[in-house]
C-alpha atoms as a PDB file:
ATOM      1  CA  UNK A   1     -40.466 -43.299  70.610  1.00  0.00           C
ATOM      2  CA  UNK A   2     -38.223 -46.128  71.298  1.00  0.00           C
ATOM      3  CA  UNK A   3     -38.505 -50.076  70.022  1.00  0.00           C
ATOM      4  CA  UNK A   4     -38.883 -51.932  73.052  1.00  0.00           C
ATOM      5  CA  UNK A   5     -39.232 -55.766  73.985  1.00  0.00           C
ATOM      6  CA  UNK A   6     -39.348 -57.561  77.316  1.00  0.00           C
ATOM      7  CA  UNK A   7     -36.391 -60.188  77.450  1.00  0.00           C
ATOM      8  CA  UNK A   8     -33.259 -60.793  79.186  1.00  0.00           C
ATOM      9  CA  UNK A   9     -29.606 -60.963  78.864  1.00  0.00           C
ATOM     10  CA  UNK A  10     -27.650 -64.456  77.827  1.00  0.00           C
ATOM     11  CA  UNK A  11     -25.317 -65.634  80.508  1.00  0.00           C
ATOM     12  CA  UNK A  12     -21.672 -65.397  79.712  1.00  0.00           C
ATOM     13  CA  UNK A  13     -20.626 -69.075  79.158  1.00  0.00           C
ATOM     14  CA  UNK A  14     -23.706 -69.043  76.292  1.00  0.00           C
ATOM     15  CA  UNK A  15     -22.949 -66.556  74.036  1.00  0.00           C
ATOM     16  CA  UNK A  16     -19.453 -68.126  72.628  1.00  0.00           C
ATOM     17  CA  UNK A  17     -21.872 -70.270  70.840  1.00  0.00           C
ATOM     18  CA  UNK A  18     -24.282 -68.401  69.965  1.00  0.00           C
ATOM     19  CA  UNK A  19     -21.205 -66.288  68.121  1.00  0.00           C
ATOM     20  CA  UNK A  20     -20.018 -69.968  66.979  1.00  0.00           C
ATOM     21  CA  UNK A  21     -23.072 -70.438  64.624  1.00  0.00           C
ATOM     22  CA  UNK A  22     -23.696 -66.842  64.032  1.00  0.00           C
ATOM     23  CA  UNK A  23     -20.285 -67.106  62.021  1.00  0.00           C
ATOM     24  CA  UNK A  24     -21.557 -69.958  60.299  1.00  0.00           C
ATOM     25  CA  UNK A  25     -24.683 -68.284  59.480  1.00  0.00           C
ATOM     26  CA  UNK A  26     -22.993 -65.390  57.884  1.00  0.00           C
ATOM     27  CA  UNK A  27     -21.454 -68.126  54.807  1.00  0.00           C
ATOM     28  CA  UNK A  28     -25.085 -68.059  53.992  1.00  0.00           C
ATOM     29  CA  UNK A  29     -26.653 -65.422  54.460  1.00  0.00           C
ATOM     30  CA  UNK A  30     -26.176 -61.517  54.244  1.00  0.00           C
ATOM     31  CA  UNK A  31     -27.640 -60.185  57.672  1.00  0.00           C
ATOM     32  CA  UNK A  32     -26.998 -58.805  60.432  1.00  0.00           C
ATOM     33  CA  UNK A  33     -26.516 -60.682  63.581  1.00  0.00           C
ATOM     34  CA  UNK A  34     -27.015 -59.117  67.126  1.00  0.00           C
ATOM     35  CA  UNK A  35     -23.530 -57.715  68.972  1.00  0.00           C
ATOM     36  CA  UNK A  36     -22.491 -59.980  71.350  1.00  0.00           C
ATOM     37  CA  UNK A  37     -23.050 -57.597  74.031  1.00  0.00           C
ATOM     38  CA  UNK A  38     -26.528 -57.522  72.976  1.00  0.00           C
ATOM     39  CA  UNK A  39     -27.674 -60.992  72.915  1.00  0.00           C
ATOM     40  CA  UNK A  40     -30.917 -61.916  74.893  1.00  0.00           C
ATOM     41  CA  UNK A  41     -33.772 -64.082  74.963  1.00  0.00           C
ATOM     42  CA  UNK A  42     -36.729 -62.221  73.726  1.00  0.00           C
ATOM     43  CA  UNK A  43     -40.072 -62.779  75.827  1.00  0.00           C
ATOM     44  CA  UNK A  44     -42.202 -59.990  73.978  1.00  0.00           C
ATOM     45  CA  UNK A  45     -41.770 -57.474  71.740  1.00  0.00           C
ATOM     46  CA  UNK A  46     -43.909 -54.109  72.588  1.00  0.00           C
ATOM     47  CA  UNK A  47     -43.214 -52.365  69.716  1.00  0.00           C
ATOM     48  CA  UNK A  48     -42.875 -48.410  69.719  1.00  0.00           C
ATOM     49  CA  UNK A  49     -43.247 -46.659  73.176  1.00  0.00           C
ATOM     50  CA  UNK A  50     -43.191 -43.195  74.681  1.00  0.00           C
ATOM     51  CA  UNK A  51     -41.670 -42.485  77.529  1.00  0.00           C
ATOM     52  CA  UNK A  52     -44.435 -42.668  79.654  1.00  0.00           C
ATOM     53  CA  UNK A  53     -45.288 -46.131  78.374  1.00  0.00           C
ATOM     54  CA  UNK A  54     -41.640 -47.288  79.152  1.00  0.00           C
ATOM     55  CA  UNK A  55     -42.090 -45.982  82.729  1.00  0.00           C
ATOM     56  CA  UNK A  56     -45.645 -48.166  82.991  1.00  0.00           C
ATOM     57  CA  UNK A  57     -43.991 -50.974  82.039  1.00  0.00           C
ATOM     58  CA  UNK A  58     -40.777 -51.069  84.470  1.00  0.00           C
ATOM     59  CA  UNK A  59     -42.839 -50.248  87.182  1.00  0.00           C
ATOM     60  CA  UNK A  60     -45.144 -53.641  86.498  1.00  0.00           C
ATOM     61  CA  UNK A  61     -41.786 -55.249  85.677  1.00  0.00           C
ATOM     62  CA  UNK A  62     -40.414 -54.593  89.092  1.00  0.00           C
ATOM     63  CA  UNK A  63     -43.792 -55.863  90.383  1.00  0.00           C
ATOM     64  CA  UNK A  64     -43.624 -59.256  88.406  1.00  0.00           C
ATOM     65  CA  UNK A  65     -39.696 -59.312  89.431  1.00  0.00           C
ATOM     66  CA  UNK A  66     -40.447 -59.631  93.185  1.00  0.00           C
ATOM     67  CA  UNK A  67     -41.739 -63.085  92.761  1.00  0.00           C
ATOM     68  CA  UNK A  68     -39.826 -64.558  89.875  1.00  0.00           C
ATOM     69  CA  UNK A  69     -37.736 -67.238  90.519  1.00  0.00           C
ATOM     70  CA  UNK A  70     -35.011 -68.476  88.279  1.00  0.00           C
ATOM     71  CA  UNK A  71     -35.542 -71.021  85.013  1.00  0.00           C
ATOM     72  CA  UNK A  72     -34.110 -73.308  82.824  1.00  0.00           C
ATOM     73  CA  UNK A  73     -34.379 -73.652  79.024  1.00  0.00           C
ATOM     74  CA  UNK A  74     -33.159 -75.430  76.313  1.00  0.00           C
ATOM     75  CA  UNK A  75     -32.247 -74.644  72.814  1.00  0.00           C
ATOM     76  CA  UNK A  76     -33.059 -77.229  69.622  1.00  0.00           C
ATOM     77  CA  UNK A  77     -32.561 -75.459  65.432  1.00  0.00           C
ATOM     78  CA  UNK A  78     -33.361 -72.169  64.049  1.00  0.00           C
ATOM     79  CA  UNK A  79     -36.944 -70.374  63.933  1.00  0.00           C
ATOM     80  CA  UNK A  80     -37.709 -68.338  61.030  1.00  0.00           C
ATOM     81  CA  UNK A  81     -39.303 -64.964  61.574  1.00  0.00           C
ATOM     82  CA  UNK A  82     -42.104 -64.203  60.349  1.00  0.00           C
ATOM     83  CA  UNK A  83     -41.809 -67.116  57.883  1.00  0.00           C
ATOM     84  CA  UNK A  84     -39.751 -69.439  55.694  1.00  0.00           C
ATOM     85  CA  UNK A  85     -40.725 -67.683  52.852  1.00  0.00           C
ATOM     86  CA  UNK A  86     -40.059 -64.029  54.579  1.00  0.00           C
ATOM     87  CA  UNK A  87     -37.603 -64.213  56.937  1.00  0.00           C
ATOM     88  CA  UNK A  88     -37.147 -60.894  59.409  1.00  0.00           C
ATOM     89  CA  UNK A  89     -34.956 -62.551  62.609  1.00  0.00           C
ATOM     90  CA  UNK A  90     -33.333 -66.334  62.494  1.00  0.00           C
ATOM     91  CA  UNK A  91     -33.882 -67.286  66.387  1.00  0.00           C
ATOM     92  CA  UNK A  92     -32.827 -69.913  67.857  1.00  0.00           C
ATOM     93  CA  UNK A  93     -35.732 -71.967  68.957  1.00  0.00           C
ATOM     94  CA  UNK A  94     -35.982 -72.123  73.027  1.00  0.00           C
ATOM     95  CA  UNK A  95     -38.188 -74.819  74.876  1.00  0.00           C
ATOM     96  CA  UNK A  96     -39.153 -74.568  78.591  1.00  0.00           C
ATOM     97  CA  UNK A  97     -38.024 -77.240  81.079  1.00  0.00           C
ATOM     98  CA  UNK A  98     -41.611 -78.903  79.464  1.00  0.00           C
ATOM     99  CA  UNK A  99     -40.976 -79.042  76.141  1.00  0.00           C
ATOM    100  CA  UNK A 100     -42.905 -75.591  75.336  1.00  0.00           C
ATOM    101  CA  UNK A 101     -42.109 -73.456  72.735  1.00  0.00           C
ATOM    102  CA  UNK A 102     -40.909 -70.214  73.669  1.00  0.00           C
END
């Protein structure tokens, strides 16, 4: 069983920063903060999967891939996940070219 999430990598020019308030973060608060080689947007996370479940999901992937077409977003403050009371993942909080909430 693996954890697994649908998301995508952070372009380049991004992630100094990302690192920038990640640093600033850690004066704060004990955590750990995602490796720079790691950092992505997160579009869903799937939880524990087999294999076989993996393999089903790269194969729609691929499907949904063929028609995607490239997208803007921007960034404004910090989510708290789950909560501000329990806090799991500080994200930062990404809006569509709309004004949606990722």
């Amino acid at each position: 069983m693996v954890r697994c999430f649908i998301g995508i990598l952070i372009p380049e020019e991004i992630k100094p920063k990302i690192i920038e308030l990640q640093n600033f973060l850690s004066n704060f608060v004990k955590a750990k903060f995602v490796e720079r080689e790691n950092l992505h947007l997160c579009f869903s996370f799937l939880g524990e999967k087999n294999e076989k479940e993996i393999e089903n999901v790269k194969e729609k992937l691929n499907e949904i891939g063929k028609n995607f077409e490239s997208f803007e977003v921007k960034v404004k403050g910090i989510k708290l996940i789950p909560s501000q009371s329990f806090v799991r993942v500080i994200a930062l909080n990404v809006f569509d070219e709309k004004g949606i909430s990722e």
